[in-house]
C-alpha atoms as a PDB file:
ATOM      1  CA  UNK A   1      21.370 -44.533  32.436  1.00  0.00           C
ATOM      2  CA  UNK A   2      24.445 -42.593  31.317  1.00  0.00           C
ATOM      3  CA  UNK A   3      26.792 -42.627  28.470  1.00  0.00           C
ATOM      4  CA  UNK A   4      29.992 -41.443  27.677  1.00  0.00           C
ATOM      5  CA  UNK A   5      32.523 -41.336  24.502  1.00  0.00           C
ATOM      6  CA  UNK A   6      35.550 -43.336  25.468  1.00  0.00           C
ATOM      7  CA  UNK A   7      37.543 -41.128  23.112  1.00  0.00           C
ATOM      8  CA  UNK A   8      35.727 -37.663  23.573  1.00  0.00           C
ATOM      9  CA  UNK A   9      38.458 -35.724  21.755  1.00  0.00           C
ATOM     10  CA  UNK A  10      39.436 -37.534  18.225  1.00  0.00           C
ATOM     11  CA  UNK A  11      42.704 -35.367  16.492  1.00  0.00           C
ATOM     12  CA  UNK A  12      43.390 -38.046  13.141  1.00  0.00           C
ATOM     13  CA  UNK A  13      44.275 -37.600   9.820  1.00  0.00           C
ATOM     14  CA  UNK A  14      42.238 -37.388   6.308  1.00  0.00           C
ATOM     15  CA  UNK A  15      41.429 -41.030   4.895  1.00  0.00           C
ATOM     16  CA  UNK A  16      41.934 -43.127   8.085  1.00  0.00           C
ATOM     17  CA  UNK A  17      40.181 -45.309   9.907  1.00  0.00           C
ATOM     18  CA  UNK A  18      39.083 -44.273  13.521  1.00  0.00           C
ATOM     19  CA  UNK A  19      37.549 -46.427  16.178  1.00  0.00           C
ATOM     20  CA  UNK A  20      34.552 -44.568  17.874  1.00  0.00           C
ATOM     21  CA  UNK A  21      33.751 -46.157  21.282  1.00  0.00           C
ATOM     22  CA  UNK A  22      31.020 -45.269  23.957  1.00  0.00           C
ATOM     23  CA  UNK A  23      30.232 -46.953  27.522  1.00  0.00           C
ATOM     24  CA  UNK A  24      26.822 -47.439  28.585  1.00  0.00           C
ATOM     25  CA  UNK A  25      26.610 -47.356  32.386  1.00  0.00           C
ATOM     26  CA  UNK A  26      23.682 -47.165  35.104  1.00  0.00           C
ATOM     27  CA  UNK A  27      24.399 -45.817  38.590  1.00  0.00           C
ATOM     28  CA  UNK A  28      23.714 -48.709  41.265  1.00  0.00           C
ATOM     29  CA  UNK A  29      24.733 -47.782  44.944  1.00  0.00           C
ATOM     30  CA  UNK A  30      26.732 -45.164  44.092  1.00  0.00           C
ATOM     31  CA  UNK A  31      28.658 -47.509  41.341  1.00  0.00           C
ATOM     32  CA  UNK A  32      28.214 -47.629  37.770  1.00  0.00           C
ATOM     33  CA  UNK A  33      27.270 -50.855  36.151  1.00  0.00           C
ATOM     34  CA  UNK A  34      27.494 -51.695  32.766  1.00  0.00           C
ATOM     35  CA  UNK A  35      24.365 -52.267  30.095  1.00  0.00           C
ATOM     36  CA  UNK A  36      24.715 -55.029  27.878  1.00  0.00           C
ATOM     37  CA  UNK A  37      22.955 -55.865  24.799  1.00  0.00           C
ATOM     38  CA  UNK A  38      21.639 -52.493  24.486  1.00  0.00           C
ATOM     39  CA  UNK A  39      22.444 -50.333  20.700  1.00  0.00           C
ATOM     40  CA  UNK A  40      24.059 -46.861  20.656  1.00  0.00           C
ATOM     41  CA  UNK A  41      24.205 -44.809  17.943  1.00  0.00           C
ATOM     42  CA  UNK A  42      26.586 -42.386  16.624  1.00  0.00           C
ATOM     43  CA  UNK A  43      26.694 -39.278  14.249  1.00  0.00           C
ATOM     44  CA  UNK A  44      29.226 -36.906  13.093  1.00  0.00           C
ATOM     45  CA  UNK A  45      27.663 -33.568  12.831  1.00  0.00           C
ATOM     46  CA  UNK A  46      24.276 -33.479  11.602  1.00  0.00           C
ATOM     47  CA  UNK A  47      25.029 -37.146   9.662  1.00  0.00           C
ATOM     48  CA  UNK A  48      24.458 -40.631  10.960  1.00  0.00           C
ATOM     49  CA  UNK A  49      27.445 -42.685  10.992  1.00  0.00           C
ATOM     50  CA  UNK A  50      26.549 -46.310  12.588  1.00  0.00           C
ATOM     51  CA  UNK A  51      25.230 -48.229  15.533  1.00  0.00           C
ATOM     52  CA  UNK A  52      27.336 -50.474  17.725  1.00  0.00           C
ATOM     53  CA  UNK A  53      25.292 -53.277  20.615  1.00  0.00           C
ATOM     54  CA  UNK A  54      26.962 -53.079  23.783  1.00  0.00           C
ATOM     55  CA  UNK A  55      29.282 -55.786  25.325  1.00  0.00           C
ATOM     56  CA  UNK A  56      29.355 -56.713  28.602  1.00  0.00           C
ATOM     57  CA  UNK A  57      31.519 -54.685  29.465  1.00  0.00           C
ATOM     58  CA  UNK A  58      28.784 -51.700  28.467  1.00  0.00           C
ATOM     59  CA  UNK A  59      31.376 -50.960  25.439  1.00  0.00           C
ATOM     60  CA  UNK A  60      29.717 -50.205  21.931  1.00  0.00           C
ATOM     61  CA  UNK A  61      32.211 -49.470  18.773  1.00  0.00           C
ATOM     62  CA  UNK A  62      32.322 -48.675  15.112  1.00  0.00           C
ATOM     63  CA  UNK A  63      34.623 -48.377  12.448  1.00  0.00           C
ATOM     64  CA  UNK A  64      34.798 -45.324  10.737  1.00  0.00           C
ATOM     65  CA  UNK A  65      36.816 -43.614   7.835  1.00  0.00           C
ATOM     66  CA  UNK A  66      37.594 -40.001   8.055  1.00  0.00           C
ATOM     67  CA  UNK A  67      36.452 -38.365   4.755  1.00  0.00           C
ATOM     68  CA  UNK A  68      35.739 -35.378   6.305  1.00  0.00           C
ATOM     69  CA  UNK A  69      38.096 -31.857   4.508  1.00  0.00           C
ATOM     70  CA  UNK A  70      41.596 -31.506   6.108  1.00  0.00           C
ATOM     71  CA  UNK A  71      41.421 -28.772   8.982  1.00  0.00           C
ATOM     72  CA  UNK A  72      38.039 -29.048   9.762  1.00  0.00           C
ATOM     73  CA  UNK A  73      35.792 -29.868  13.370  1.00  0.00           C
ATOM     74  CA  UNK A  74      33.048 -31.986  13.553  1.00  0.00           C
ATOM     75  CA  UNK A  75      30.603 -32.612  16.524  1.00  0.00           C
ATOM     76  CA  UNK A  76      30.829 -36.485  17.300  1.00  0.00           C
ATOM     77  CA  UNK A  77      27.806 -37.681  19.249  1.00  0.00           C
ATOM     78  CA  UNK A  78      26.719 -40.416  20.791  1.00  0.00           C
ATOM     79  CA  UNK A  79      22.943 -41.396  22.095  1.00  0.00           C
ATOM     80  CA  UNK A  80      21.561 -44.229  23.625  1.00  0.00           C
ATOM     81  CA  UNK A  81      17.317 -44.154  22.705  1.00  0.00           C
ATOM     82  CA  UNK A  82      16.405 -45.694  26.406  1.00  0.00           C
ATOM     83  CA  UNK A  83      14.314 -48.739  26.533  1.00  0.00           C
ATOM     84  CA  UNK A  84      11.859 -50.264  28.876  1.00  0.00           C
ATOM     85  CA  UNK A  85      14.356 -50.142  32.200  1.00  0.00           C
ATOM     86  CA  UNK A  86      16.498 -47.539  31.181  1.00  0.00           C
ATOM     87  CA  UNK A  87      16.151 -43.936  30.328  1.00  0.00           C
ATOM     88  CA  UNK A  88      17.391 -42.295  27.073  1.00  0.00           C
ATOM     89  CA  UNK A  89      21.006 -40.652  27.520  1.00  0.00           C
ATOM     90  CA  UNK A  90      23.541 -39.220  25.135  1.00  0.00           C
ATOM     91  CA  UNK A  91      27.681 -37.982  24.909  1.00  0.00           C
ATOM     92  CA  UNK A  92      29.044 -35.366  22.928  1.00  0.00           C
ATOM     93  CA  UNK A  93      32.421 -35.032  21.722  1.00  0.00           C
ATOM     94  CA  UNK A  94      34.801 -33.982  18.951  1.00  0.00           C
ATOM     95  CA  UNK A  95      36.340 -35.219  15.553  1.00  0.00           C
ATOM     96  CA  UNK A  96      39.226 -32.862  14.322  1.00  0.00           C
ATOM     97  CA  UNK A  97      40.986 -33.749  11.096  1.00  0.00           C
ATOM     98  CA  UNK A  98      44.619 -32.453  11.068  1.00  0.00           C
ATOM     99  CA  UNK A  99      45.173 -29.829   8.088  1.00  0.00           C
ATOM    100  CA  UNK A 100      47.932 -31.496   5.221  1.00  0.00           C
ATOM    101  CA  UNK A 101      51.239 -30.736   6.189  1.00  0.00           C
ATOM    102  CA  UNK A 102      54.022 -28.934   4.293  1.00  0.00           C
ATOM    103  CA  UNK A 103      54.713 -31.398   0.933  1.00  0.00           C
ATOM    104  CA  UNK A 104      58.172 -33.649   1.494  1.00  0.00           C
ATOM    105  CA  UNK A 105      60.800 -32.386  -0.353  1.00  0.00           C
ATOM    106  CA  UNK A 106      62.769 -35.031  -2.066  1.00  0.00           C
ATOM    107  CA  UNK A 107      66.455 -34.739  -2.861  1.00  0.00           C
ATOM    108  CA  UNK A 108      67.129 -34.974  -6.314  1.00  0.00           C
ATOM    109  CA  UNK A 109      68.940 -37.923  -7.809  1.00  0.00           C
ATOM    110  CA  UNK A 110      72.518 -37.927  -8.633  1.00  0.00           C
ATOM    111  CA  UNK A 111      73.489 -37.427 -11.631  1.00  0.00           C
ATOM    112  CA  UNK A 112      74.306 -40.798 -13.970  1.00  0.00           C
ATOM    113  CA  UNK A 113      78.471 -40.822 -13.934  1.00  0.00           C
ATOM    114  CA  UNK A 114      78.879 -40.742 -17.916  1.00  0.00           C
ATOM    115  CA  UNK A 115      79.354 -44.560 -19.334  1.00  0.00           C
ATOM    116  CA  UNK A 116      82.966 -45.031 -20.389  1.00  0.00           C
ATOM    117  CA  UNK A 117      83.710 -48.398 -22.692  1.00  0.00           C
ATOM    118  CA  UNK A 118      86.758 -50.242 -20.829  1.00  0.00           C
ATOM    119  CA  UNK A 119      88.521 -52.161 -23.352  1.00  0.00           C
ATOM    120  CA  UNK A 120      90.915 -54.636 -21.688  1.00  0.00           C
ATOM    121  CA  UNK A 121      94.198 -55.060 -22.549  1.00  0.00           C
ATOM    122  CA  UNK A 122      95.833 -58.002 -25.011  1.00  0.00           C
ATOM    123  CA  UNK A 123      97.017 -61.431 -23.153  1.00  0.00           C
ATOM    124  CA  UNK A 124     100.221 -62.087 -24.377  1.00  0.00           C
ATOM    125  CA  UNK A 125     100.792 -65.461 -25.354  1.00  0.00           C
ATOM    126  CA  UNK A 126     102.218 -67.774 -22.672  1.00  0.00           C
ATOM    127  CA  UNK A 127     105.856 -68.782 -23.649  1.00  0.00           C
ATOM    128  CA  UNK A 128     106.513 -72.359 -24.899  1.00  0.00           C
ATOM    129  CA  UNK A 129     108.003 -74.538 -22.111  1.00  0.00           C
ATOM    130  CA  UNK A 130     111.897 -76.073 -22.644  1.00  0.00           C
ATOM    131  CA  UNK A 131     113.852 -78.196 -20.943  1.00  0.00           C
ATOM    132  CA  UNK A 132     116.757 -76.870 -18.784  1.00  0.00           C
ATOM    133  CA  UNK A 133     119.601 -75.936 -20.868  1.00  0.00           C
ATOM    134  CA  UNK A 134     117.635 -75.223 -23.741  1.00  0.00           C
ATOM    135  CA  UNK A 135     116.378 -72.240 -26.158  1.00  0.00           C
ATOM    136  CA  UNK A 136     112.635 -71.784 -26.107  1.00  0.00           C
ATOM    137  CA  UNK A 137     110.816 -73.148 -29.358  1.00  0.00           C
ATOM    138  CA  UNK A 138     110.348 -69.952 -31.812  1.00  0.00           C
ATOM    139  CA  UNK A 139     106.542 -69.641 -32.647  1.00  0.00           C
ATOM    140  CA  UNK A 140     105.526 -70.973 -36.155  1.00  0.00           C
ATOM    141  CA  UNK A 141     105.565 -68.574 -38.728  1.00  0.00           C
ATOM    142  CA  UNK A 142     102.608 -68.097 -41.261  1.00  0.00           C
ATOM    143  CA  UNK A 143     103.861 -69.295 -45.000  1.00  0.00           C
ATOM    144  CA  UNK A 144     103.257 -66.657 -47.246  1.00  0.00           C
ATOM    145  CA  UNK A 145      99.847 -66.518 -49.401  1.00  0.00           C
ATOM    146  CA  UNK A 146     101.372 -67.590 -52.772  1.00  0.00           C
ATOM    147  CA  UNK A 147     103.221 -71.018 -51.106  1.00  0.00           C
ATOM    148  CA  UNK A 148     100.257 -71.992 -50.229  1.00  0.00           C
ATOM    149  CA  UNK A 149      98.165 -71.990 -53.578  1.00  0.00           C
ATOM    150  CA  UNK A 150     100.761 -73.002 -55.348  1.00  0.00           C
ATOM    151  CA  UNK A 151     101.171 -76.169 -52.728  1.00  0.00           C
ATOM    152  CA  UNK A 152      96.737 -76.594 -53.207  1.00  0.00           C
ATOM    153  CA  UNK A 153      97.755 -76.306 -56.920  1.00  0.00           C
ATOM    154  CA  UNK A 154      99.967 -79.119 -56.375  1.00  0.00           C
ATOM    155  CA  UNK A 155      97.560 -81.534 -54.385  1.00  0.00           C
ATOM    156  CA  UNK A 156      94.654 -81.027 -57.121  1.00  0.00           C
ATOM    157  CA  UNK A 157      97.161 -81.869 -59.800  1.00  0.00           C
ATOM    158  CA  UNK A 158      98.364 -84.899 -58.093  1.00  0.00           C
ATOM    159  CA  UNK A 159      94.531 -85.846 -57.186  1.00  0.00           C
ATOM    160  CA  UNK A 160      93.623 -85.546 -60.971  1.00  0.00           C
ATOM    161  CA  UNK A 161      96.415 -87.923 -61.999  1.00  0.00           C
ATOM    162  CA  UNK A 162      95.624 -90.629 -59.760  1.00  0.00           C
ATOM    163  CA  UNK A 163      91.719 -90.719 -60.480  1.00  0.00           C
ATOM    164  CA  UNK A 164      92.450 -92.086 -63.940  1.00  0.00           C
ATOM    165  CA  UNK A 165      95.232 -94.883 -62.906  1.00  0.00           C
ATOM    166  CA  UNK A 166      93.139 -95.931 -60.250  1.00  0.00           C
ATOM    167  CA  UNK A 167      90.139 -96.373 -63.196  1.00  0.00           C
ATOM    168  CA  UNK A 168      92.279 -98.049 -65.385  1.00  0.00           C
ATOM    169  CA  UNK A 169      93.663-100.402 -62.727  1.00  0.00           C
ATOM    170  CA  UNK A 170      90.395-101.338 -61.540  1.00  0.00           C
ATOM    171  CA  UNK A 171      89.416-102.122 -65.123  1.00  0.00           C
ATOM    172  CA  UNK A 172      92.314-104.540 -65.157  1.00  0.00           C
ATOM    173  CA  UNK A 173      91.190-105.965 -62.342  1.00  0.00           C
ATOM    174  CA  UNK A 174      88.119-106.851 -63.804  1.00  0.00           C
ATOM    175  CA  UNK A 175      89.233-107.936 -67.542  1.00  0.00           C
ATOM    176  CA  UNK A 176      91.057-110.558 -65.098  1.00  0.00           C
ATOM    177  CA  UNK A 177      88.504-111.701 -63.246  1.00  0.00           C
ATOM    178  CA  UNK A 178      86.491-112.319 -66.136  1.00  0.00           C
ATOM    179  CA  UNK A 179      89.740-114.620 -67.492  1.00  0.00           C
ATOM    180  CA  UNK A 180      89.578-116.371 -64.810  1.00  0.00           C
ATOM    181  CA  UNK A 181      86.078-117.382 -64.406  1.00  0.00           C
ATOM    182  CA  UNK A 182      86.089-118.327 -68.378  1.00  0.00           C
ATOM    183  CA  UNK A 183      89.518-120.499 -67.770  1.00  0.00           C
ATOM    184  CA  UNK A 184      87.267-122.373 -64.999  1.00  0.00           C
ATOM    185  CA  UNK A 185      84.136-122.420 -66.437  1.00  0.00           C
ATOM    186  CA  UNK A 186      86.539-124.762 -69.147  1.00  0.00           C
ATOM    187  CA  UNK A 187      88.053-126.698 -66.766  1.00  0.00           C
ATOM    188  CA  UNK A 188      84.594-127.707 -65.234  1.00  0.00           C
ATOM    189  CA  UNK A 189      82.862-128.379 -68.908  1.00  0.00           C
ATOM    190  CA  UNK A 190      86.816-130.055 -69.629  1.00  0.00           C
ATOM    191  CA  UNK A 191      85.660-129.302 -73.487  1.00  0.00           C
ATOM    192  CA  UNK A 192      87.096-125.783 -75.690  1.00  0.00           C
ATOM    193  CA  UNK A 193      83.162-124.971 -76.859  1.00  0.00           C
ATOM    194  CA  UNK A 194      82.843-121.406 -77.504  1.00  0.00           C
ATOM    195  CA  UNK A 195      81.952-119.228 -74.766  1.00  0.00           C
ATOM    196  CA  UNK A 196      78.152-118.839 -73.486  1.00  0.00           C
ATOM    197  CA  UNK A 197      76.361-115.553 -74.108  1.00  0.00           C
ATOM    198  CA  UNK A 198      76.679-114.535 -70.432  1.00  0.00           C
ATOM    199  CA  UNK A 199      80.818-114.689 -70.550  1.00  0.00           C
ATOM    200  CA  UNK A 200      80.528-112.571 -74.357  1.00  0.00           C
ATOM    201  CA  UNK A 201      78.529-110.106 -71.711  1.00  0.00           C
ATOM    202  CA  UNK A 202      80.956-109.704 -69.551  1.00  0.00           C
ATOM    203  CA  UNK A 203      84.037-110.376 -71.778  1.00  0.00           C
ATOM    204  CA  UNK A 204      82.197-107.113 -73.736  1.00  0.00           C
ATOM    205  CA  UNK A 205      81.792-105.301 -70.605  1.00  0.00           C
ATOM    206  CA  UNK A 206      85.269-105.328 -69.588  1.00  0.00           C
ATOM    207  CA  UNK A 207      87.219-104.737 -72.704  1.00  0.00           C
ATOM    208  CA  UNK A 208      84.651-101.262 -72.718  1.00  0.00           C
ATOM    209  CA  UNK A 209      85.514-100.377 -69.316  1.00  0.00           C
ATOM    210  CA  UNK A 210      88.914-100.985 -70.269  1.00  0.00           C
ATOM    211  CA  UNK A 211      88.624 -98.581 -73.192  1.00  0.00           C
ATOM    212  CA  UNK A 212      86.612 -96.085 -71.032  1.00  0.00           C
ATOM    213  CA  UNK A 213      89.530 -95.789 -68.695  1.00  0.00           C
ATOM    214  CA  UNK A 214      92.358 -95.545 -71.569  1.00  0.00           C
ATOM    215  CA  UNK A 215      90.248 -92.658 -73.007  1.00  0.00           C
ATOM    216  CA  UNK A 216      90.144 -90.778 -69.604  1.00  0.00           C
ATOM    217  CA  UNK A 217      93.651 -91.532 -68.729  1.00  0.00           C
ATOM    218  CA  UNK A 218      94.480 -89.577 -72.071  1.00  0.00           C
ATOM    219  CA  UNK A 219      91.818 -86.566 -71.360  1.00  0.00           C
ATOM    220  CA  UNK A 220      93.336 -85.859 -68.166  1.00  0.00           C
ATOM    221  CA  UNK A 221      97.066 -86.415 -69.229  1.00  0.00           C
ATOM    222  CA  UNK A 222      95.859 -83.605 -72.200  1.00  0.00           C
ATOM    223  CA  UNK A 223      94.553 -81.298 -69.358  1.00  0.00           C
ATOM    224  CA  UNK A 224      97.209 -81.364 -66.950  1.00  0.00           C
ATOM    225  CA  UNK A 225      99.730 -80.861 -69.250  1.00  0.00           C
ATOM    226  CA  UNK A 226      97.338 -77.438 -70.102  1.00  0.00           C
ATOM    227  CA  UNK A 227      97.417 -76.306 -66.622  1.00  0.00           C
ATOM    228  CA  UNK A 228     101.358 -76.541 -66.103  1.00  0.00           C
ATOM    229  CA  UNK A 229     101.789 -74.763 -69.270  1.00  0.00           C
END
């Protein structure tokens, strides 16, 4: 039998993966015919690496990672042990691990263009729209700070008056109500009996709402003649 390294002469680089390949071959009538089935092994140097079967082809490979220092040789060798029709045969080669090249120089980065703060300028107001023939409408002018308290002034004043009227009219509202309800409650009976303690109630409860309302009337009238003076 023979063998021989498929690759004899292996240039890679540190930390990569290499294929290693070896044919297995027996001379037959002056042609060589491939040995399947049969294991080769393979060492790098003085170190055993792996073992690969043959094909049938007569093609055994491994897988192998270069670890081996940048720049250096290595004898790669391959050996097939013989067996019980074939005769023991081995390959030598070469592994050569390329040496680190120069380091990549990288351009530096541009300098950051200095950040600037764009303020944008004012929108004017869009003019207001007139029909043909006419002057524009001038924009409404703010009323000065003291018109306008004196017109809140005016509005709480006004509120203030009216909370007591309203009181006193709804009190009248009431003190009639109750009238009428007695003058009925009379008709029904069709006799002038004194009234009932429920119609004292509410004839009592009116003429003190009525009397509530009076005395508020005259509070506020006393305070709002305060405030204007």
């Amino acid at each position: 039998s023979q063998i021989k390294l498929v690759r004899p002469t292996i240039k890679t680089e540190f930390n990569t993966i290499e294929p290693i390949c070896a044919l297995l071959s027996v001379a037959h009538q002056a042609e060589e015919a491939p040995i399947p089935g049969q294991n080769v092994h393979f060492s790098l140097g003085d170190r055993f690496i792996g073992t690969g079967a043959t094909d049938l082809t007569g093609t055994a490979c491994i897988q192998k990672r270069v670890l081996q220092r940048p720049g250096s040789t290595h004898d790669l060798r391959a050996s097939f042990f013989g067996s019980m029709s074939y005769l023991p045969s081995f390959a030598v080669g070469e592994l050569a691990v390329r040496p680190p090249g120069p380091p990549a120089v990288v351009p530096p980065l541009p300098e950051p263009a200095p950040f600037a703060l764009v303020v944008p300028p004012p929108v004017p107001a869009p003019p207001n729209p007139a029909a043909p023939g006419q002057a524009p409408n001038p924009a409404p002018q703010q009323q000065p700070q003291p018109q306008q308290q004196a017109q809140a002034q005016a509005a709480i004043a006004q509120q203030e008056q009216e909370q007591p009227q309203l009181a006193f009219v709804h009190a009248q509202r009431m003190r009639e109500e109750l009238s009428e309800e007695y003058a009925m409650s009379a008709r029904r009976t069709k006799s002038r009996a004194l009234p009932t303690d429920a119609q004292l109630v509410y004839l009592a409860a009116a003429l003190m709402s009525v009397a509530y309302a009076s005395l508020h009337l005259a509070r506020e009238r006393v305070r709002t003649e305060k405030v204007r003076s």
